[in-house]
Protein backbone atom coordinates (compact mmCIF):
# COMPACT_ATOMS: atom_id res chain seq x y z
CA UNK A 1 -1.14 -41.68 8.37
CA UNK A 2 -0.54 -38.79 5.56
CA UNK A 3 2.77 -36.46 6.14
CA UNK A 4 0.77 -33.47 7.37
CA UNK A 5 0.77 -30.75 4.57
CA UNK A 6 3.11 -27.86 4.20
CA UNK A 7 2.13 -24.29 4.00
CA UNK A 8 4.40 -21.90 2.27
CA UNK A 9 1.87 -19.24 0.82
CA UNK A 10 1.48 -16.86 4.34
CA UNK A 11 1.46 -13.94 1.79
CA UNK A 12 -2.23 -14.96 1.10
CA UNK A 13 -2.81 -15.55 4.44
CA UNK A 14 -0.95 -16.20 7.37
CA UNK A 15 -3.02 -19.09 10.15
CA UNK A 16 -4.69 -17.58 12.90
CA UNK A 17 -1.99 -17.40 15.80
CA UNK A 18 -2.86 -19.11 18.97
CA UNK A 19 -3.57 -15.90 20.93
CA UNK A 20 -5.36 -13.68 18.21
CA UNK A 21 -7.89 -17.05 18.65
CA UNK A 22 -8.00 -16.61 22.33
CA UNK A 23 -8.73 -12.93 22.02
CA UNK A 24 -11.48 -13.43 19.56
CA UNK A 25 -12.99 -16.09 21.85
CA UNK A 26 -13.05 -13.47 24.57
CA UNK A 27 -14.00 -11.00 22.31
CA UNK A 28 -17.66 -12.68 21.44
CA UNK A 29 -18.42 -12.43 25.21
CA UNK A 30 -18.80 -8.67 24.25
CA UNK A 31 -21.25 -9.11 22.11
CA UNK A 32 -23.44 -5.93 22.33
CA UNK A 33 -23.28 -3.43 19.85
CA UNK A 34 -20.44 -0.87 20.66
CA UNK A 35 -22.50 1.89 19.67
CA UNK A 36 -25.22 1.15 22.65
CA UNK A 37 -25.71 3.75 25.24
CA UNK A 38 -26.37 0.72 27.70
CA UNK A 39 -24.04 -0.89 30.11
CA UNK A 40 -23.29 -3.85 27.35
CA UNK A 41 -22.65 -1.52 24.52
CA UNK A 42 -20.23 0.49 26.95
CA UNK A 43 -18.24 -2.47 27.90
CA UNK A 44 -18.05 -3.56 24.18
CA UNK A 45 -16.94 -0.09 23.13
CA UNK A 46 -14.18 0.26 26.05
CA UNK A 47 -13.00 -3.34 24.21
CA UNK A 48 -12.92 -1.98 20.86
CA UNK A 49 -10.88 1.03 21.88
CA UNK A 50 -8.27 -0.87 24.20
CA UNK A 51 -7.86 -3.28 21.03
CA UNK A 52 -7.63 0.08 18.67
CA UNK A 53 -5.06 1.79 20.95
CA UNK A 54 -3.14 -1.53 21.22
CA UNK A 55 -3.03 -1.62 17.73
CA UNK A 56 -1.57 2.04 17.36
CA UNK A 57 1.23 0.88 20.01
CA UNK A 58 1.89 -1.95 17.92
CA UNK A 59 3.01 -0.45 15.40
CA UNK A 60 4.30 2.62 16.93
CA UNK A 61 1.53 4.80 15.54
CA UNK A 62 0.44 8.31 17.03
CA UNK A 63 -2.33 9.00 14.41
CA UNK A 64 -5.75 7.85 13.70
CA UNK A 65 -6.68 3.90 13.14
CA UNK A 66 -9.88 3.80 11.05
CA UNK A 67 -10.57 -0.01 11.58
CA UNK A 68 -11.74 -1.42 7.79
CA UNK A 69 -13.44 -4.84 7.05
CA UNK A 70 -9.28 -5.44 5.20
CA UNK A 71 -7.26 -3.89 3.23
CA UNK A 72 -8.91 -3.75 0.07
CA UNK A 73 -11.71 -1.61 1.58
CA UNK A 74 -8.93 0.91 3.67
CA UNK A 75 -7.47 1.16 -0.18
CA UNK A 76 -10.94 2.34 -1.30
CA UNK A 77 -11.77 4.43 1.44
CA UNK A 78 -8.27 6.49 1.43
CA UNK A 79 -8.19 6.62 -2.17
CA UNK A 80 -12.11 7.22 -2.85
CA UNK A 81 -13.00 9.50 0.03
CA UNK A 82 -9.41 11.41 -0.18
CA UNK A 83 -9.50 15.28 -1.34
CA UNK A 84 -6.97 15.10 -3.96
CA UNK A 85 -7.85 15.72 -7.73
CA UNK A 86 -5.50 12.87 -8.71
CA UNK A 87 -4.16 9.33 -8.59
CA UNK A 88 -0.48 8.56 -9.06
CA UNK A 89 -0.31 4.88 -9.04
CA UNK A 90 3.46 2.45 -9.44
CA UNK A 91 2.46 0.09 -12.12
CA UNK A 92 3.27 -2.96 -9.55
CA UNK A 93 0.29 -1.85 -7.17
CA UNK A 94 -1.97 -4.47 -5.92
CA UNK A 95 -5.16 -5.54 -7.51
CA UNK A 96 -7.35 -3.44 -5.14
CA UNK A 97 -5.77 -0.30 -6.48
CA UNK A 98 -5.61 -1.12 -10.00
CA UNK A 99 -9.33 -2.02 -10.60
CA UNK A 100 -10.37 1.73 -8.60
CA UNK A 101 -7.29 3.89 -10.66
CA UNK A 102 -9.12 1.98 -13.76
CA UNK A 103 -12.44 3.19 -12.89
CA UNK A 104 -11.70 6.68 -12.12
CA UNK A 105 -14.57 9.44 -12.93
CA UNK A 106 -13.63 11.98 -14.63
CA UNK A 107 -12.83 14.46 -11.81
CA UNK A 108 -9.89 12.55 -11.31
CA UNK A 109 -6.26 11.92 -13.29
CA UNK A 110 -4.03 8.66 -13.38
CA UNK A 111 -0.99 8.47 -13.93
CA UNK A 112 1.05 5.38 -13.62
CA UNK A 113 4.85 5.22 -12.67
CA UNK A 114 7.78 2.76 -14.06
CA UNK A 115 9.49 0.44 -12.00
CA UNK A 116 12.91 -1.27 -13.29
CA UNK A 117 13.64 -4.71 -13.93
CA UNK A 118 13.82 -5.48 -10.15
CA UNK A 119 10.40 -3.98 -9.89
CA UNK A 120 11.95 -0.89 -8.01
CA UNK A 121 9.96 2.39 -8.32
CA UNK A 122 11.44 4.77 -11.22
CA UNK A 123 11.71 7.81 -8.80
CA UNK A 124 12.06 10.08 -12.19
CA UNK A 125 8.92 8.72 -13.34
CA UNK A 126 7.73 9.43 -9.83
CA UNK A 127 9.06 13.56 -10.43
CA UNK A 128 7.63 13.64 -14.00
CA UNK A 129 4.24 12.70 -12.90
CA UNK A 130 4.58 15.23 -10.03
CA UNK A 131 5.64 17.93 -12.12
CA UNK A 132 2.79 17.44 -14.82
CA UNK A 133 -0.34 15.60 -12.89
CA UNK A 134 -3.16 16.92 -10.84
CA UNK A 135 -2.74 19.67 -8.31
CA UNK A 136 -2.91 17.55 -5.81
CA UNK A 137 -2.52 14.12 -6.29
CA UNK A 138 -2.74 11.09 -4.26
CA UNK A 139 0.75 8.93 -4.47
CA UNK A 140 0.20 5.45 -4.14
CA UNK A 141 2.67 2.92 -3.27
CA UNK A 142 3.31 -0.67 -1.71
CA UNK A 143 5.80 -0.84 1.05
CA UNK A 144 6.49 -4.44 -0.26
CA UNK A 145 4.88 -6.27 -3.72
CA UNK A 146 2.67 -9.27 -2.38
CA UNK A 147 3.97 -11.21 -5.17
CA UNK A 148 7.84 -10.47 -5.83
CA UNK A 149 8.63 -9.56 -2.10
CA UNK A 150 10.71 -6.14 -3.16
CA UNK A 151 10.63 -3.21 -0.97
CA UNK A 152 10.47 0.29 -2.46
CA UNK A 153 12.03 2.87 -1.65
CA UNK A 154 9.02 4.83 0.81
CA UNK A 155 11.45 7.14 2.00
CA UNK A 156 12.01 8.70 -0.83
CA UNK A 157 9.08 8.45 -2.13
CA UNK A 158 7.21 10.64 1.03
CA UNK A 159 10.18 13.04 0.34
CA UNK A 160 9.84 13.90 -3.42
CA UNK A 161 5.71 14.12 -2.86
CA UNK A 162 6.28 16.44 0.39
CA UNK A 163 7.90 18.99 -1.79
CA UNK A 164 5.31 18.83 -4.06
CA UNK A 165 2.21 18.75 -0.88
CA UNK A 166 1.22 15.71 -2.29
CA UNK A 167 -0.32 13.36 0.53
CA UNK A 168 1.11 9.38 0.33
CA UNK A 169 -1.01 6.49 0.63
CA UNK A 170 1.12 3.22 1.31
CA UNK A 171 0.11 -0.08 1.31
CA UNK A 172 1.89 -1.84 4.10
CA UNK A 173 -0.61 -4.97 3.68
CA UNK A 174 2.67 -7.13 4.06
CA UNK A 175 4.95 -4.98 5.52
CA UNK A 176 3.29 -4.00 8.60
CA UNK A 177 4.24 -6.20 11.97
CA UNK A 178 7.55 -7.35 10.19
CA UNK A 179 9.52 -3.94 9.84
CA UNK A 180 8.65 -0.92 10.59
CA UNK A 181 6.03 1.42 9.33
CA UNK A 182 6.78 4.02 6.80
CA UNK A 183 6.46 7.81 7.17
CA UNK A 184 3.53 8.14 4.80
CA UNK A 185 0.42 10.13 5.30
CA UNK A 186 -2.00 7.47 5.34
CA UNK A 187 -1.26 3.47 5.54
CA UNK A 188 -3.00 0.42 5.04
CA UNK A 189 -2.77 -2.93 6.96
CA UNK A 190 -4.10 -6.06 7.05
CA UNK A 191 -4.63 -8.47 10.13
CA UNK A 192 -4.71 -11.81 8.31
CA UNK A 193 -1.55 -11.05 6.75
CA UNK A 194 0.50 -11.34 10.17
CA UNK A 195 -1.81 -13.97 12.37
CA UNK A 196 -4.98 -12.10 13.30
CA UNK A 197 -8.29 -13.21 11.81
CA UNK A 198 -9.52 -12.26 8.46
CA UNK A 199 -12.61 -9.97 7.92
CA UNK A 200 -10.21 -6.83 9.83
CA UNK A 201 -7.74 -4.40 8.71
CA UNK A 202 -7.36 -0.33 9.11
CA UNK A 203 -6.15 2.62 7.77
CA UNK A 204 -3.83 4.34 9.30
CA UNK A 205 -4.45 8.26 9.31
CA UNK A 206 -1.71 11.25 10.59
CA UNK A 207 -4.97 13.53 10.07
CA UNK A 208 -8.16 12.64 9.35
CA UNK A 209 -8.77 16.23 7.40
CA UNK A 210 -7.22 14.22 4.19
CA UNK A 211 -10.53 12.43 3.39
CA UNK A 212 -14.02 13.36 3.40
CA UNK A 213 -16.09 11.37 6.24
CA UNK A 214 -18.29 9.17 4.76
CA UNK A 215 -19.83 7.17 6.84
CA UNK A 216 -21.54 6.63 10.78
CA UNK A 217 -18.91 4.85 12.68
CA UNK A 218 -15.26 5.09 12.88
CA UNK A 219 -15.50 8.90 13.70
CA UNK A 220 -17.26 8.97 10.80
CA UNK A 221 -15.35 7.77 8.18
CA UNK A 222 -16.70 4.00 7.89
CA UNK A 223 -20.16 2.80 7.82
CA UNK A 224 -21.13 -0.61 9.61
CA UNK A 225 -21.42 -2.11 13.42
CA UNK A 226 -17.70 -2.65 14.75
CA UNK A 227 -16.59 -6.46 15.28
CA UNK A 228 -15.27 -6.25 18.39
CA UNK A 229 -13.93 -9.61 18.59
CA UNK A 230 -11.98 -9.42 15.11
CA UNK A 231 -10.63 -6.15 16.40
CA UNK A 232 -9.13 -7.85 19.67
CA UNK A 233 -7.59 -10.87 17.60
CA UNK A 234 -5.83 -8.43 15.62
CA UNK A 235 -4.30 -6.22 18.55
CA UNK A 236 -3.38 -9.83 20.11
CA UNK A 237 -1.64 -10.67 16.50
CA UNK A 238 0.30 -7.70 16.43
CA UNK A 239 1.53 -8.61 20.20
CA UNK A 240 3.34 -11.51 19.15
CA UNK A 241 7.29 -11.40 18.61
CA UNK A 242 8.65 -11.31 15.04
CA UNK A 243 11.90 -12.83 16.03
CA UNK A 244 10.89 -15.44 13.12
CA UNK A 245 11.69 -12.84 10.77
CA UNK A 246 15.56 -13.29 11.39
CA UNK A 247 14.95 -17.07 10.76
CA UNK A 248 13.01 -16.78 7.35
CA UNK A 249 16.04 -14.39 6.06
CA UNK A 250 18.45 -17.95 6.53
CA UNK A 251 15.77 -20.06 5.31
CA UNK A 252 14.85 -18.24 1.82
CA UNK A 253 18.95 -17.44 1.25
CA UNK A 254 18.86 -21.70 1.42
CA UNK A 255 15.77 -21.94 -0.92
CA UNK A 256 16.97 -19.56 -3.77
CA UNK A 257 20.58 -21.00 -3.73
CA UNK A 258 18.85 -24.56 -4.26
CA UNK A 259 16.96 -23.25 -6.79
CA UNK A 260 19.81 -21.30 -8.65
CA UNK A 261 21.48 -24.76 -8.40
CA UNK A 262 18.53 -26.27 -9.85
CA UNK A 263 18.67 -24.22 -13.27
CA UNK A 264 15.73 -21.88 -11.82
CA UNK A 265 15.53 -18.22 -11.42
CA UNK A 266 15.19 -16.07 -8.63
CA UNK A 267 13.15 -12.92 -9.48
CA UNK A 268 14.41 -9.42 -8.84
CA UNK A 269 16.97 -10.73 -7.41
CA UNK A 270 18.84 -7.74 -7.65
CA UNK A 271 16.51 -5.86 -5.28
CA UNK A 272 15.79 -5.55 -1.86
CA UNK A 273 13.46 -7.74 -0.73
CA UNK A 274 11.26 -9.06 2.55
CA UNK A 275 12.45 -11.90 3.64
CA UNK A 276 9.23 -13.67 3.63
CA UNK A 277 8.36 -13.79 0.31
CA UNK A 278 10.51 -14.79 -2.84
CA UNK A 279 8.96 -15.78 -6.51
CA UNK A 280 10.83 -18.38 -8.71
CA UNK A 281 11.33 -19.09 -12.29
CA UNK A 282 11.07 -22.86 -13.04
CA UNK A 283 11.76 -22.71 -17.08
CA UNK A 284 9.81 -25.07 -18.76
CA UNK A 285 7.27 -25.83 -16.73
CA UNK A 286 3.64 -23.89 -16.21
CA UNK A 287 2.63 -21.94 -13.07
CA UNK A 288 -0.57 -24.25 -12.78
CA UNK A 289 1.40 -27.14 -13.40
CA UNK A 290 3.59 -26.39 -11.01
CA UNK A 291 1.32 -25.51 -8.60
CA UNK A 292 -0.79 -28.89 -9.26
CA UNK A 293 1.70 -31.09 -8.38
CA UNK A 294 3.39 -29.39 -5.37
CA UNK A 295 -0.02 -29.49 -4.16
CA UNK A 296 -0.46 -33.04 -4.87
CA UNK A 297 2.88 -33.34 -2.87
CA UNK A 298 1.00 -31.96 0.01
CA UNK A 299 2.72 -28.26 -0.36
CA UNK A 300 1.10 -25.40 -0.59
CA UNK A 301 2.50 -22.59 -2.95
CA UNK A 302 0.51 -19.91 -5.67
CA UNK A 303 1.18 -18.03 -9.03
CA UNK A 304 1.05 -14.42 -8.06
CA UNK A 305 -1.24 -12.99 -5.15
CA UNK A 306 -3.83 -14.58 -4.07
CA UNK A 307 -6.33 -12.32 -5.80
CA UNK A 308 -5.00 -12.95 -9.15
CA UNK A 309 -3.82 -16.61 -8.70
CA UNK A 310 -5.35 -19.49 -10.50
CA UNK A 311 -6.98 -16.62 -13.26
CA UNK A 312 -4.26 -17.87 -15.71
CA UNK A 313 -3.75 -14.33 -16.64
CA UNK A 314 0.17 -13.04 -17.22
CA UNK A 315 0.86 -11.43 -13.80
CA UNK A 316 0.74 -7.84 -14.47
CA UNK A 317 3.44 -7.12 -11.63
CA UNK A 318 5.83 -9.03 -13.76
CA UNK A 319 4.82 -7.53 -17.05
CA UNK A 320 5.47 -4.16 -15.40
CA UNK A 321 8.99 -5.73 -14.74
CA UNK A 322 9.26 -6.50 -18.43
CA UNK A 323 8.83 -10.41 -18.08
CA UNK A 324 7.53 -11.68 -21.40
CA UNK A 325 4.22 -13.83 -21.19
CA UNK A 326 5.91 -17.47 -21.84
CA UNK A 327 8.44 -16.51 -18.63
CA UNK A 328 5.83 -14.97 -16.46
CA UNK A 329 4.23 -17.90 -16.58
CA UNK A 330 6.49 -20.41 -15.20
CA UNK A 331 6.54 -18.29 -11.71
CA UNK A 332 5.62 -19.46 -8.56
CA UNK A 333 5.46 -17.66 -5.16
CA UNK A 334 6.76 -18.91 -1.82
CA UNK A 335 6.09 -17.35 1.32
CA UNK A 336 7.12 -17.79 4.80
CA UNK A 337 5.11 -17.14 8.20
CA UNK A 338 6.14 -18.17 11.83
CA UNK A 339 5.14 -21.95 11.52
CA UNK A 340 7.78 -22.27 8.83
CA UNK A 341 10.45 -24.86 9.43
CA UNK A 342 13.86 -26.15 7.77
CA UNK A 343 12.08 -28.92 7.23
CA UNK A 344 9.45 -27.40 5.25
CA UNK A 345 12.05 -25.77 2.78
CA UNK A 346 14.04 -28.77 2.54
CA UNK A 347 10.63 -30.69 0.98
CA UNK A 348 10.36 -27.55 -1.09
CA UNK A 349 13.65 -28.07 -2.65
CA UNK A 350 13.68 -31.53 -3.22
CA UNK A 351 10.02 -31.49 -5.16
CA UNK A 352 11.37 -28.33 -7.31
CA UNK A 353 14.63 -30.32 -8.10
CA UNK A 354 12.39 -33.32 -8.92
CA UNK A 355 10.37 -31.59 -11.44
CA UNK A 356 13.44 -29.51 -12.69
CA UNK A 357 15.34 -32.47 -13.68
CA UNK A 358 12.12 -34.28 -15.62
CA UNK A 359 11.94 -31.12 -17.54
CA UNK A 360 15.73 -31.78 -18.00
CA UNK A 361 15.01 -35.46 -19.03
């Protein structure tokens, strides 16, 4: 038989646990529609709100959970439906915010903020834009880059756009159900992301009077019948322990010292990262080519997030970090979840050293 495959991309998605499936099958015995005034569309809405307020516990969240279709659609909702005049976006933002700050009407200013060669937020860029934007703009920041694994500086971030009453929007797609949540205004999460099924996510609200309602359900501010069943694998994902977390720190610290060793490079090293996810230099050798034969190895890894991988375009999170095209695109991302093993890392390394030293040769 076939070594069974290795997965080391959980930043695109992370499997299905074991009891977000079991909640989901229980789930589709509620199948009424939750907003039914009959007996079946009662018991189907008490299920959706015991999931939603398990959710909020979860995460240790007193404020509003606006349950989304993912994350890219909370990022549209809270950045579309939000009553600022402006967008201030970090120039290492997902995809999902990019493409809408590109599109913005007219009514609405953009400005984009630095980040260093770690991919750390510029807070002075953060000020300037503050200072000279909209009169009330809508900051916009990850709590931890889906490609690069670095963690910005949130804190600070809510601080500086306090003083100026500017609301926050964080992205906490990767973040949330691994450390805790930021004190932002409004905060997205996905449930695939941590073990609950894909198809869910929310955004997280501290008041609703930040964004216009816009839709029927979700008190209003979402359109479209509830999925009950998604909703309950997702409160049963966040329920599981994260003791992993501890164990991916030791495994990565093994991974990138193997890879230094190996002539590669670790980047933003110099910042503080997740300890899930870590992207890698191999000089030399393509992203795709990379990628090709790991995965005819039987080892899963990608070039960037997953909504940008494969497009052979120069990752614009690493262009932002002033990575020239050639080195951009020798990059590769690993990422851990809680089915990760030694094992699995130890296969990692000797493939990468394998490939290193033909370059070598």
């Amino acid at each position: 038989m076939a070594d069974p495959r290795i997965y080391l991309d959980h930043a695109a998605t992370t499997p299905v646990l074991a009891e977000a499936r079991a909640a989901m099958a229980a789930g589709l015995e509620s199948w009424a529609n939750p907003s039914s005034p009959h007996a079946d569309g009662r018991a189907a809405r008490a299920a959706l709100e015991a999931a939603r307020a398990r959710i909020a516990e979860a995460l240790g969240w007193d404020g509003e959970v606006i349950l989304t279709s993912g994350a890219s659609e909370a990022i549209a909702l809270a950045m579309q439906a939000s009553k600022t005049d402006g967008w201030i976006v970090s120039a290492t933002e997902h995809d999902a915010v990019q493409r809408i700050a590109d599109r913005a009407p007219d009514t609405r200013t953009v400005l984009r903020l630095a980040v260093d060669l770690d991919g750390r937020l510029v807070l002075a860029s953060l000020q300037r834009a503050l200072d000279a934007g909209a009169k009330r703009p809508l900051v916009i920041v990850q709590s931890v880059n889906s490609e690069t694994g670095v963690m910005q500086d949130v804190e600070a971030v809510t601080a500086m756009a306090r003083e100026a009453r500017a609301p926050v929007l964080c992205d906490c797609s990767q973040s949330a159900g691994k450390i805790p949540l930021p004190e932002a205004d409004m905060i997205v999460i996905s449930a695939h992301k941590l073990g609950g099924p894909p198809g869910i996510g929310a955004l997280l609200l501290r008041d609703p009077g930040v964004l216009y309602p816009s839709g029927g359900q979700e008190k209003g501010y979402r359109s479209g019948t509830e999925n009950v069943p998604a909703a309950l694998g997702f409160a049963a994902a966040l329920s599981v322990s994260r003791n992993w977390i501890d164990r991916a720190a030791d495994l990565r610290h093994q991974l990138e010292s193997a890879i230094r060793g190996a002539g590669g490079e670790v980047v933003a090293e110099g910042a503080q990262r997740l300890p899930t996810i870590g992207s890698y230099r191999m000089p030399g050798v393509q992203a795709n080519a990379q990628l090709i034969q790991f995965d005819l190895a039987g080892v899963a890894v990608s070039a960037g997030s997953a909504c940008s991988s494969g497009t052979l375009k120069t990752s614009a999170v690493l262009t932002a970090m002033g990575w020239d095209e050639k080195a951009a695109g020798e990059v590769v991302r690993v990422s851990f979840g809680p089915s990760t093993t030694r094992a699995h890392v130890y296969r990692f390394i000797e493939l990468w050293r394998a490939m290193a030293e033909r370059v070598r040769s």
